[in-house]
N, C-alpha and C. Protein backbone atom coordinates (compact mmCIF):
# COMPACT_ATOMS: atom_id res chain seq x y z
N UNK A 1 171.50 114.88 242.46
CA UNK A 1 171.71 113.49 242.84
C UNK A 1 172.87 112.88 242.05
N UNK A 2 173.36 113.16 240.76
CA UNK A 2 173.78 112.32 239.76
C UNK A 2 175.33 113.01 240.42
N UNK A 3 175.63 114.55 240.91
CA UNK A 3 176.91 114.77 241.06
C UNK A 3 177.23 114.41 242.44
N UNK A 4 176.00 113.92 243.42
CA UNK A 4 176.79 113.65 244.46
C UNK A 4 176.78 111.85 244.46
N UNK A 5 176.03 111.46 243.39
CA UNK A 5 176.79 109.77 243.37
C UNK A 5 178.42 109.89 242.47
N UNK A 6 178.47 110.94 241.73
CA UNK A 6 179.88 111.16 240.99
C UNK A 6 181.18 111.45 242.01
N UNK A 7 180.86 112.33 242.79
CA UNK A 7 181.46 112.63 244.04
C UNK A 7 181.85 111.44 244.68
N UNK A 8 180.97 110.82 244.82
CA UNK A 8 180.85 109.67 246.01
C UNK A 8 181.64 108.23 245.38
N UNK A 9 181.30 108.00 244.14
CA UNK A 9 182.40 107.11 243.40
C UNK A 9 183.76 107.31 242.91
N UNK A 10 184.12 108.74 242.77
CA UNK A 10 185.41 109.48 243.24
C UNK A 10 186.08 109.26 244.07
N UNK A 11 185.31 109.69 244.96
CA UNK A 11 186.28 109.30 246.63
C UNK A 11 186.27 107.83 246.97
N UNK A 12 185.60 106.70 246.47
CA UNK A 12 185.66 105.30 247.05
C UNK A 12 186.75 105.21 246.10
N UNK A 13 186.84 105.51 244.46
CA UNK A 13 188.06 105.05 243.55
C UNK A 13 189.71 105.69 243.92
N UNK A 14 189.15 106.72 244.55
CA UNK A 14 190.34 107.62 245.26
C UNK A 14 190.96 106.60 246.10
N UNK A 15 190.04 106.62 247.39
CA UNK A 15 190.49 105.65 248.44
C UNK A 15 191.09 104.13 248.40
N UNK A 16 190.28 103.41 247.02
CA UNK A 16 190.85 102.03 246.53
C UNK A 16 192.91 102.25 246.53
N UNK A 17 192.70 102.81 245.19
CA UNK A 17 193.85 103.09 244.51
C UNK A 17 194.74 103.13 245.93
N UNK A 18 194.25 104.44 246.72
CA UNK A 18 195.71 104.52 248.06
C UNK A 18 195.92 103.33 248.82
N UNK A 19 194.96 102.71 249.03
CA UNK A 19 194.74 101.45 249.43
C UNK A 19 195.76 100.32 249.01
N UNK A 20 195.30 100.46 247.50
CA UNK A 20 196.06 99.21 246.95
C UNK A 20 197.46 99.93 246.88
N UNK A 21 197.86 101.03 246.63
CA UNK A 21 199.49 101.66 246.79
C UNK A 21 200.02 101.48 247.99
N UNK A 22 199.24 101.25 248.97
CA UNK A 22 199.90 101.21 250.14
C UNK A 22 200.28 99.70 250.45
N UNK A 23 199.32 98.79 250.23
CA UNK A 23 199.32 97.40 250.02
C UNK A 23 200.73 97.22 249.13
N UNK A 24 201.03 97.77 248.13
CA UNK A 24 201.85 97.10 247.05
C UNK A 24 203.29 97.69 247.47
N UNK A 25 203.36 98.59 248.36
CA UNK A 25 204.57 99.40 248.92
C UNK A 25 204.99 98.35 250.21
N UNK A 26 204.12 98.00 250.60
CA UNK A 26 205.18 97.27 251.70
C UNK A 26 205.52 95.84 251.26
N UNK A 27 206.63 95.41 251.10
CA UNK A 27 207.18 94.45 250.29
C UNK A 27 208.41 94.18 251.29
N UNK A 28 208.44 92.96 251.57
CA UNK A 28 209.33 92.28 252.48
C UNK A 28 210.48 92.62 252.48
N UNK A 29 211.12 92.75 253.18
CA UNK A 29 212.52 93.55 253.10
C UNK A 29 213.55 92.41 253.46
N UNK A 30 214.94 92.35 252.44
CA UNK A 30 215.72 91.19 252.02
C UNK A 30 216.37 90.71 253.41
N UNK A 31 216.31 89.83 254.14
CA UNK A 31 216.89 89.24 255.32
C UNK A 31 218.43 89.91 255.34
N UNK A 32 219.04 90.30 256.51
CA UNK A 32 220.40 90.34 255.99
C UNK A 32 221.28 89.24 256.74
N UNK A 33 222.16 89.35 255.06
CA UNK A 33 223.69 87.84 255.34
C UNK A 33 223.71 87.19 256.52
N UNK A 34 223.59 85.93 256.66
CA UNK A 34 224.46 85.32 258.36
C UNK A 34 225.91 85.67 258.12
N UNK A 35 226.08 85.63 259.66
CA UNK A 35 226.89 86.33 260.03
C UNK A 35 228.51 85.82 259.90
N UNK A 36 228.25 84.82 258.76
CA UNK A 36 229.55 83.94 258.52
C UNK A 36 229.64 84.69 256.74
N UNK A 37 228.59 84.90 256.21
CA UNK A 37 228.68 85.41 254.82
C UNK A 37 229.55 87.35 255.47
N UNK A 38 229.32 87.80 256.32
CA UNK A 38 229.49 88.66 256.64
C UNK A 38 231.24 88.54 256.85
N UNK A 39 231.36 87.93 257.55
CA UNK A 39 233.19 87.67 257.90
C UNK A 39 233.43 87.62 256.44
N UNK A 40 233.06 86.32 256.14
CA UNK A 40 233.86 86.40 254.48
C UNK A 40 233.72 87.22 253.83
N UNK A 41 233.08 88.01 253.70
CA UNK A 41 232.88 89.63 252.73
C UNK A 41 233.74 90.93 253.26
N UNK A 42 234.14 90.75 254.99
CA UNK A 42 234.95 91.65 255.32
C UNK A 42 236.15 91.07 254.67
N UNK A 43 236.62 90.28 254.62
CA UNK A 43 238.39 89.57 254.38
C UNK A 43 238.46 90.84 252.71
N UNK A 44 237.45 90.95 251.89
CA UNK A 44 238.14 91.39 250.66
C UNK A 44 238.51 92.99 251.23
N UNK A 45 238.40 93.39 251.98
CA UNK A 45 239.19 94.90 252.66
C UNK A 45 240.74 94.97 253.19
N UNK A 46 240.72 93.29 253.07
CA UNK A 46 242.37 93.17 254.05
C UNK A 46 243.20 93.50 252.93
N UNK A 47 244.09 94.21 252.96
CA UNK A 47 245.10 94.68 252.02
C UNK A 47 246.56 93.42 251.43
N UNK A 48 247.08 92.73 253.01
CA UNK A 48 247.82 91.97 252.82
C UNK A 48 247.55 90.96 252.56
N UNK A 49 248.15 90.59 251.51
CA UNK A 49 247.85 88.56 251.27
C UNK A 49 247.72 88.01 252.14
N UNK A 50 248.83 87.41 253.25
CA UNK A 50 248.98 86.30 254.32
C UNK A 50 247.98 86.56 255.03
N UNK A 51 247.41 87.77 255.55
CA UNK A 51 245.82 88.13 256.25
C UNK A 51 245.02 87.86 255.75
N UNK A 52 245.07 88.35 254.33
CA UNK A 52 243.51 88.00 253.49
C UNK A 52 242.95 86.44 253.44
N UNK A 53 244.53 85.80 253.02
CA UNK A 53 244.31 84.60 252.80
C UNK A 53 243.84 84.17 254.18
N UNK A 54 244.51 83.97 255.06
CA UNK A 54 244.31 83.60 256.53
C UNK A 54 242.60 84.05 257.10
N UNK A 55 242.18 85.39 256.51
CA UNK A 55 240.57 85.64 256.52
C UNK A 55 239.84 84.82 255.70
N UNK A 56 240.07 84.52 254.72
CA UNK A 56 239.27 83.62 254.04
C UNK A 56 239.00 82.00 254.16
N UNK A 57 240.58 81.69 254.80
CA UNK A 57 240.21 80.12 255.36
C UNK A 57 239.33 80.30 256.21
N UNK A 58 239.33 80.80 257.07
CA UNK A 58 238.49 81.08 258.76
C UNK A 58 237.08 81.22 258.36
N UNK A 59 237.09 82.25 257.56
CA UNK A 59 235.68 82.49 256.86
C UNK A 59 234.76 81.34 256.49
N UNK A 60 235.89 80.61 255.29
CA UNK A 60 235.43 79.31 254.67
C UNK A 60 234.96 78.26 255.64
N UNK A 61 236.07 78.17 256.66
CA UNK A 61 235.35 77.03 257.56
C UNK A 61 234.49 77.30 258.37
N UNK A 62 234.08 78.82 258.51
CA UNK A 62 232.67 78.90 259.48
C UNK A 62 231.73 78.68 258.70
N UNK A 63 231.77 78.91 257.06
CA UNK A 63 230.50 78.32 256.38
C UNK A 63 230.45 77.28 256.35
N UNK A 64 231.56 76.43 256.06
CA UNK A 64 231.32 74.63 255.91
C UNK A 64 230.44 74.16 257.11
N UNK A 65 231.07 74.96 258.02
CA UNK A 65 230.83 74.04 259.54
C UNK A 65 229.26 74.47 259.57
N UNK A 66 229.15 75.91 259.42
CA UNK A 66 226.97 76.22 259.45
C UNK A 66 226.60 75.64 258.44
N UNK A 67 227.10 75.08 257.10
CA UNK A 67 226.67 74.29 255.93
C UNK A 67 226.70 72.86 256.89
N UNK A 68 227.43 72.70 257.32
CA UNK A 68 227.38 70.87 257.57
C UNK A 68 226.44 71.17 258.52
N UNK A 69 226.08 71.97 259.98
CA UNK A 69 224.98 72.06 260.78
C UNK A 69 223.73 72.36 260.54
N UNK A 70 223.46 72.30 258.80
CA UNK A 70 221.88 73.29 258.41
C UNK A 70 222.05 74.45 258.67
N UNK A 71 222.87 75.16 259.50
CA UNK A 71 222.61 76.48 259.75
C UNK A 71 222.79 77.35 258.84
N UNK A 72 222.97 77.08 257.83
CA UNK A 72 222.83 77.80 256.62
C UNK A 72 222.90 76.81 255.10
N UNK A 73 221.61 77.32 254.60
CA UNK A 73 221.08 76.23 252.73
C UNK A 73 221.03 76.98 252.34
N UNK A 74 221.79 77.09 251.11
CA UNK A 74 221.86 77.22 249.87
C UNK A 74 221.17 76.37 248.99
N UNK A 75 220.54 77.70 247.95
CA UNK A 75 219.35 76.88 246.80
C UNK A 75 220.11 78.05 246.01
N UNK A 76 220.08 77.35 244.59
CA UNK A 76 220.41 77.73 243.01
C UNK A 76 219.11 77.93 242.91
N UNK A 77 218.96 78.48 241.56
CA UNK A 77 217.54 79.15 240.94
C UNK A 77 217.17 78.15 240.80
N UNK A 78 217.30 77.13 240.15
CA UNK A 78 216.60 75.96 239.68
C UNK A 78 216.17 75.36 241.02
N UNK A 79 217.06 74.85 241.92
CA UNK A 79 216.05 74.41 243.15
C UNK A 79 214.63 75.04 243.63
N UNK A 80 215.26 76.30 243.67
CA UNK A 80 213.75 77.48 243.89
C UNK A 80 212.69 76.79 243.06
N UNK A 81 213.10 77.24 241.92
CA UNK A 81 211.92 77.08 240.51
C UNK A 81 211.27 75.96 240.89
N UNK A 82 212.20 74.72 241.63
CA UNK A 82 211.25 72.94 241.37
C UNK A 82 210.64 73.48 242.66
N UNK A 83 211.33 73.80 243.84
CA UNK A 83 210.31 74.44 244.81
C UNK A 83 209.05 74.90 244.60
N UNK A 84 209.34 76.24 244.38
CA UNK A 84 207.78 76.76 243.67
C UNK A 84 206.97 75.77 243.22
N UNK A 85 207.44 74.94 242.24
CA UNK A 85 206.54 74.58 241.39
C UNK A 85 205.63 73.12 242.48
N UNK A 86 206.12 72.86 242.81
CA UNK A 86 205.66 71.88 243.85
C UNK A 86 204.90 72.52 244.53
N UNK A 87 205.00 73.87 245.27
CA UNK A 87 203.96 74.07 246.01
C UNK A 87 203.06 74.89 245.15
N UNK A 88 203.03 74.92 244.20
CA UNK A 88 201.73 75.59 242.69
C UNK A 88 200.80 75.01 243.49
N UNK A 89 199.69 76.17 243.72
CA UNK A 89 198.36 75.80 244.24
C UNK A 89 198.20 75.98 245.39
N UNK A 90 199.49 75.92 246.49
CA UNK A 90 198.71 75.58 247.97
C UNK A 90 198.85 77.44 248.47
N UNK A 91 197.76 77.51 249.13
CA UNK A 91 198.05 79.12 249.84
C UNK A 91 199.05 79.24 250.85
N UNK A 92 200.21 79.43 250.77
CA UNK A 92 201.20 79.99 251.73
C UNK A 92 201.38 81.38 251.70
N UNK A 93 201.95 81.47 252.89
CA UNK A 93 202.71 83.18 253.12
C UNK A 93 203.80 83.57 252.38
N UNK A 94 203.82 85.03 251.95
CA UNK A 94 204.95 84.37 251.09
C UNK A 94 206.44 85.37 251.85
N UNK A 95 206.63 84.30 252.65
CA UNK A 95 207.72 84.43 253.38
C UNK A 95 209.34 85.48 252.85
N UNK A 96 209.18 85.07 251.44
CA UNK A 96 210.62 85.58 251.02
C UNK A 96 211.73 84.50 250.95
N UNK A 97 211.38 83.23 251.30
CA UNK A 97 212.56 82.51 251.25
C UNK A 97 213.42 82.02 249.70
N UNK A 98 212.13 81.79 249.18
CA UNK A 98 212.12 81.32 247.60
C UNK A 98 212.60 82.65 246.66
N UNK A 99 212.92 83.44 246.80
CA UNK A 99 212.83 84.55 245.80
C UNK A 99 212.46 85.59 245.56
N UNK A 100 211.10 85.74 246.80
CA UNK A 100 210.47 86.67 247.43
C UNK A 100 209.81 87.54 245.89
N UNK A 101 210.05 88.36 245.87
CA UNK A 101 209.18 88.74 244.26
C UNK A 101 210.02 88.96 242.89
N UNK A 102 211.32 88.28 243.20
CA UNK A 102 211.81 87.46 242.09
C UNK A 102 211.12 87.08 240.49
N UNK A 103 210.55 87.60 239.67
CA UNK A 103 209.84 87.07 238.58
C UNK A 103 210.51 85.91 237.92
N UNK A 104 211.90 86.08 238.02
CA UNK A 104 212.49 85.03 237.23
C UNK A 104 212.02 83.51 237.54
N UNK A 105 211.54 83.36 238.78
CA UNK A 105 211.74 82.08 239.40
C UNK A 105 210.31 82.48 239.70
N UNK A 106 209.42 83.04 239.66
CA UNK A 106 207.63 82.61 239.77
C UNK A 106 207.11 81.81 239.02
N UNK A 107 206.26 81.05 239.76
CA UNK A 107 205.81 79.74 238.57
C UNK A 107 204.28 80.50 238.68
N UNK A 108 203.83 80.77 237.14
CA UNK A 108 202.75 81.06 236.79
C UNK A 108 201.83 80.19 235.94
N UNK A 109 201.94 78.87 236.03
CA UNK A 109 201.46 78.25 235.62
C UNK A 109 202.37 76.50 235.14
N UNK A 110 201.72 74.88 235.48
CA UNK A 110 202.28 74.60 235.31
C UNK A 110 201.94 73.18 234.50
N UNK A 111 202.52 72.17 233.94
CA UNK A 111 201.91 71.70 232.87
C UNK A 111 202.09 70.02 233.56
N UNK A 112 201.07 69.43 233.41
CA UNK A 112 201.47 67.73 233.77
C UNK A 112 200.67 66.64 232.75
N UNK A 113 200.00 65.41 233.30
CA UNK A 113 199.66 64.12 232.77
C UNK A 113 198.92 63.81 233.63
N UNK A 114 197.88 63.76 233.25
CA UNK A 114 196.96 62.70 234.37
C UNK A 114 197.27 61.52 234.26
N UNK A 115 197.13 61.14 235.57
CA UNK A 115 197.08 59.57 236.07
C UNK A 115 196.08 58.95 236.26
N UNK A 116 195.12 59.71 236.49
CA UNK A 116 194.08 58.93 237.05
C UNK A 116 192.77 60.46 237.58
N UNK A 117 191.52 59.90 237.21
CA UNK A 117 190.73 61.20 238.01
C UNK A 117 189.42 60.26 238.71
N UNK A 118 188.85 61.03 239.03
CA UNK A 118 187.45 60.46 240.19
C UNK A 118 186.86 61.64 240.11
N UNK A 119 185.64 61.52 240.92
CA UNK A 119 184.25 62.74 241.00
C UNK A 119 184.46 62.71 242.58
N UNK A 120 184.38 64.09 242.77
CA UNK A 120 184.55 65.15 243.81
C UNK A 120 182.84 64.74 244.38
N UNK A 121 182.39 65.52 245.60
CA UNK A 121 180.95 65.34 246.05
C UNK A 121 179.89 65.98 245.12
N UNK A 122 180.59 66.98 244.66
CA UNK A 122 179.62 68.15 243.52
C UNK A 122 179.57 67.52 242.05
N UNK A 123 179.95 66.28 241.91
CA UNK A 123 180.01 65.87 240.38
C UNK A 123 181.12 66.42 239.79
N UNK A 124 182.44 67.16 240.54
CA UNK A 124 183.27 67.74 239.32
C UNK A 124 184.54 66.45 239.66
N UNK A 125 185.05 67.08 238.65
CA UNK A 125 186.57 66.00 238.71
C UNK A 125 187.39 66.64 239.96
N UNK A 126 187.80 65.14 239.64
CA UNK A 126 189.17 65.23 240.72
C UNK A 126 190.47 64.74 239.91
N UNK A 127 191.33 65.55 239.60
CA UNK A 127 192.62 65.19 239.01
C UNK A 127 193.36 64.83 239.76
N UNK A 128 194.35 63.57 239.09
CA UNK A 128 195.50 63.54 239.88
C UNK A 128 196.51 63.26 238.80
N UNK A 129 197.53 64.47 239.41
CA UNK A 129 198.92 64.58 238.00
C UNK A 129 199.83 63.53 238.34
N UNK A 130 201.12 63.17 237.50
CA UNK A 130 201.79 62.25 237.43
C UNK A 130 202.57 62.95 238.14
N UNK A 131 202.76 64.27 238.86
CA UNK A 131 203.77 64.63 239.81
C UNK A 131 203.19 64.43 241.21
N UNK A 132 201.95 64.10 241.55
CA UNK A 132 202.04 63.90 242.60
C UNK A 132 200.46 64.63 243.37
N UNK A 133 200.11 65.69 242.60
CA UNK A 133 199.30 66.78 243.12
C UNK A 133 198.13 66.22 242.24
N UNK A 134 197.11 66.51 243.41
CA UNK A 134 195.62 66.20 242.97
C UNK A 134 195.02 67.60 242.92
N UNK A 135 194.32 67.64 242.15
CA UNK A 135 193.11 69.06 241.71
C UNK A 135 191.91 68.65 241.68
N UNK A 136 190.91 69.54 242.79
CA UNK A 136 189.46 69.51 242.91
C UNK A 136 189.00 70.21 241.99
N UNK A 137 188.27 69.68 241.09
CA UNK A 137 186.74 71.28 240.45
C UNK A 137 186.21 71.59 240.83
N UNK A 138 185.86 73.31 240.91
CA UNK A 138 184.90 73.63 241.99
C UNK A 138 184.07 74.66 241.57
N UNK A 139 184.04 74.46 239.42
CA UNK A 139 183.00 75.01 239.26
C UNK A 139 181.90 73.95 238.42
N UNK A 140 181.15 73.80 237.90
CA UNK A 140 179.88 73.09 237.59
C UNK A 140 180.05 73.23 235.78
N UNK A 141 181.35 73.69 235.31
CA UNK A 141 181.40 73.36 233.57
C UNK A 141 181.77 72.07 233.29
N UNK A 142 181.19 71.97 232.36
CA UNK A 142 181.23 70.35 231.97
C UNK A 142 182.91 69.79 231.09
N UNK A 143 183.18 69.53 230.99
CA UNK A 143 184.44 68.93 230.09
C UNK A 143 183.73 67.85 228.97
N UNK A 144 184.36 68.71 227.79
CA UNK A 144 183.10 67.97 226.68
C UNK A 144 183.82 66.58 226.58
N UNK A 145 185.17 66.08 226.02
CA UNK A 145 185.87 65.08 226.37
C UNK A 145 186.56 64.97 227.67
N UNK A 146 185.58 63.91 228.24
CA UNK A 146 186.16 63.02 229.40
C UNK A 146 187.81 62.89 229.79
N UNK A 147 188.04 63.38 230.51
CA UNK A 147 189.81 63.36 230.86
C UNK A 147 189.96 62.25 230.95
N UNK A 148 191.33 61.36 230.20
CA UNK A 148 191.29 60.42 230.49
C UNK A 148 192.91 60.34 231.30
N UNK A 149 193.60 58.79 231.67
CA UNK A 149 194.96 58.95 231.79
C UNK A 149 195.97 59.19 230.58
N UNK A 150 196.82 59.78 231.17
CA UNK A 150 197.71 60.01 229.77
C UNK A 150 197.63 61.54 228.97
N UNK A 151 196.35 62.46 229.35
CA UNK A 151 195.96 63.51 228.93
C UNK A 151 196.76 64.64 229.57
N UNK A 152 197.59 65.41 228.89
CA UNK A 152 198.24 66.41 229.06
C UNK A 152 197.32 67.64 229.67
N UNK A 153 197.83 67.94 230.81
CA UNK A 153 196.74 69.28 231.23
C UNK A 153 198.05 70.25 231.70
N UNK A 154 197.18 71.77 231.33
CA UNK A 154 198.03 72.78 231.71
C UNK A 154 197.15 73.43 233.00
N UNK A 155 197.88 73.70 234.15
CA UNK A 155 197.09 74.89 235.18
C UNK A 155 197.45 75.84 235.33
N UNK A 156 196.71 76.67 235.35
CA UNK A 156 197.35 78.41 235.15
C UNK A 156 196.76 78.96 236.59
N UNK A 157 197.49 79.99 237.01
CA UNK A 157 196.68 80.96 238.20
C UNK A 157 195.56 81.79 237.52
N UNK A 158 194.24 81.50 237.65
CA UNK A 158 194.07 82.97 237.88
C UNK A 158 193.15 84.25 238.34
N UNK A 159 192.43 84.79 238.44
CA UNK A 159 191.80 86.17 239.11
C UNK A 159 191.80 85.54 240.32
N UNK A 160 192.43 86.49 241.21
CA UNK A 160 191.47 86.31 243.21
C UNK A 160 192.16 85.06 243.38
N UNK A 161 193.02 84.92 242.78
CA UNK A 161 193.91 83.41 243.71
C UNK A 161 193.28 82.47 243.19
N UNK A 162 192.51 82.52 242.21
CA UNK A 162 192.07 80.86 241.81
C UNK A 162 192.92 80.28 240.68
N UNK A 163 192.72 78.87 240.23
CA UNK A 163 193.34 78.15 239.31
C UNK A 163 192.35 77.93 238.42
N UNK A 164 193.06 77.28 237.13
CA UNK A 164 191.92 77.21 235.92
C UNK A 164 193.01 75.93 235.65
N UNK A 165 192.40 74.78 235.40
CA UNK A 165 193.07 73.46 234.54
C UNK A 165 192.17 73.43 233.34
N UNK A 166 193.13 73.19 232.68
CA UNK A 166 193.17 73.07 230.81
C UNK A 166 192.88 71.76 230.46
N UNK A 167 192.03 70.80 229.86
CA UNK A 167 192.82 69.21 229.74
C UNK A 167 192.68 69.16 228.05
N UNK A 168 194.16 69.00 227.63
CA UNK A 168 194.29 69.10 226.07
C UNK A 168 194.00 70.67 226.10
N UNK A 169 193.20 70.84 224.58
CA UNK A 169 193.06 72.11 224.07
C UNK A 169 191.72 72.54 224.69
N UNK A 170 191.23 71.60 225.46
CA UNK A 170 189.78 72.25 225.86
C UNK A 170 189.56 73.74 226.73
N UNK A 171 188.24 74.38 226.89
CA UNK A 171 188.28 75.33 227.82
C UNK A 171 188.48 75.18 229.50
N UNK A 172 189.44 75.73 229.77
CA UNK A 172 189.54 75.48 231.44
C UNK A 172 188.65 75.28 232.68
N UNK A 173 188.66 74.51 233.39
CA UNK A 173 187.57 74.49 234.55
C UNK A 173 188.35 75.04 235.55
N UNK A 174 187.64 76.04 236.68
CA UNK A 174 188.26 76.47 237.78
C UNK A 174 188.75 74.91 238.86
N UNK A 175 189.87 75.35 239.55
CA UNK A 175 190.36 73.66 240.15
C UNK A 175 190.48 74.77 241.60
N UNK A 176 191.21 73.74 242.76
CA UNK A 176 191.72 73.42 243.77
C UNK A 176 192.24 72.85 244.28
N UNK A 177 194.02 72.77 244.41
CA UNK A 177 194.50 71.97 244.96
C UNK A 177 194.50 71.66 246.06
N UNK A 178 194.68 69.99 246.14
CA UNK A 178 193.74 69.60 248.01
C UNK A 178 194.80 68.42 248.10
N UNK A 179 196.19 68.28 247.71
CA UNK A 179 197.11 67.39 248.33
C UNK A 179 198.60 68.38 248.17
C-alpha cells in the first residue's frame, strides 16, 4: 500500500511540475514595430546621405502624423511604473502593453495614507488611500490600533493573487481592492 501511494504522489508531483513548465513557457510574444517604426529603421541601410536623409524626414513625419492620430503612444518607464501602480490590485489580463514581464517596472507592492476608513458588511475595514484606491478586508484579524487618517499603510501582493495591507508597523490584514 505505502509504495503504491509513493508511486501515486510521484506521478501527480511529476505531472504538476510539467504542468506548471508548460504554463510558465508560454509567455506573450513582443508585438512587432508599426509599420512607421519599421520605415524609419530601414533608412539606416541607405548608404547615401541625400537618401538617408530624405528616408528619415518621410519616416519622421509618418510618426508625427500616427503620434498626432493616437495611432501610435509612447510611454517612458516611469509612465509604465505610475501605470502599474494605479492599477495595483485590480485583476487584469496581462496583455503585454505595460512591460509585459519586465521586472524593472513591476509594482510589487505599494505604500500610501489613509484618508479616511469605514466597516465593510463583515465588520472589516474599508480603506481609502490618499491616491484614490479603496481596500476591502476580507479576513476577520483584528487591527490592535484603530487605523486612523493620516496613517501610513504599505500593501504588498501576496500568495494566490491576494493582498496583505500593513497599517504602520502592525501585522497585515488580507485586503481587496474594490475601486
Amino acid at each position: 500500500m505505502r509504495a503504491w501511494v509513493k508511486v501515486s504522489l510521484g506521478t501527480i508531483g511529476s505531472a504538476m511540475f510539467l504542468a506548471a513548465a508548460g504554463v510558465a513557457a508560454k509567455q506573450p510574444e513582443a508585438a512587432p514595430p508599426p509599420p512607421q517604426v519599421n520605415a524609419l529603421l530601414a533608412c539606416q541601410s541607405i548608404t547615401e546621405s541625400a537618401e538617408r536623409l530624405a528616408c528619415y524626414d518621410k519616416a519622421a513625419a509618418g510618426i508625427s502624423e500616427a503620434v498626432a492620430k493616437k495611432d501610435i503612444v509612447v510611454y517612458d518607464r516611469e509612465s509604465v511604473r505610475k501605470t502599474k501602480r494605479g492599477l495595483f490590485g485590480f485583476s487584469i489580463p496581462d496583455l503585454g502593453i505595460f512591460g509585459g514581464d519586465d521586472d524593472s517596472v513591476e509594482v510589487k507592492q505599494i505604500e500610501g495614507e489613509i484618508v479616511s476608513t469605514a466597516f465593510n458588511a463583515d465588520g472589516g475595514y474599508i480603506f481609502r488611500l490618499a491616491d484614490g484606491s479603496r481596500w476591502s478586508q476580507t479576513d476577520g484579524k483584528p487591527i490592535a490600533l484603530p487605523p486612523e487618517s493620516g496613517d501610513k499603510v504599505v500593501v504588498k501582493k501576496g500568495a494566490l493573487g491576494s493582498f496583505i495591507l500593513s497599517v504602520g508597523k502592525q501585522p497585515g490584514v488580507k485586503v481587496e481592492r474594490i475601486n
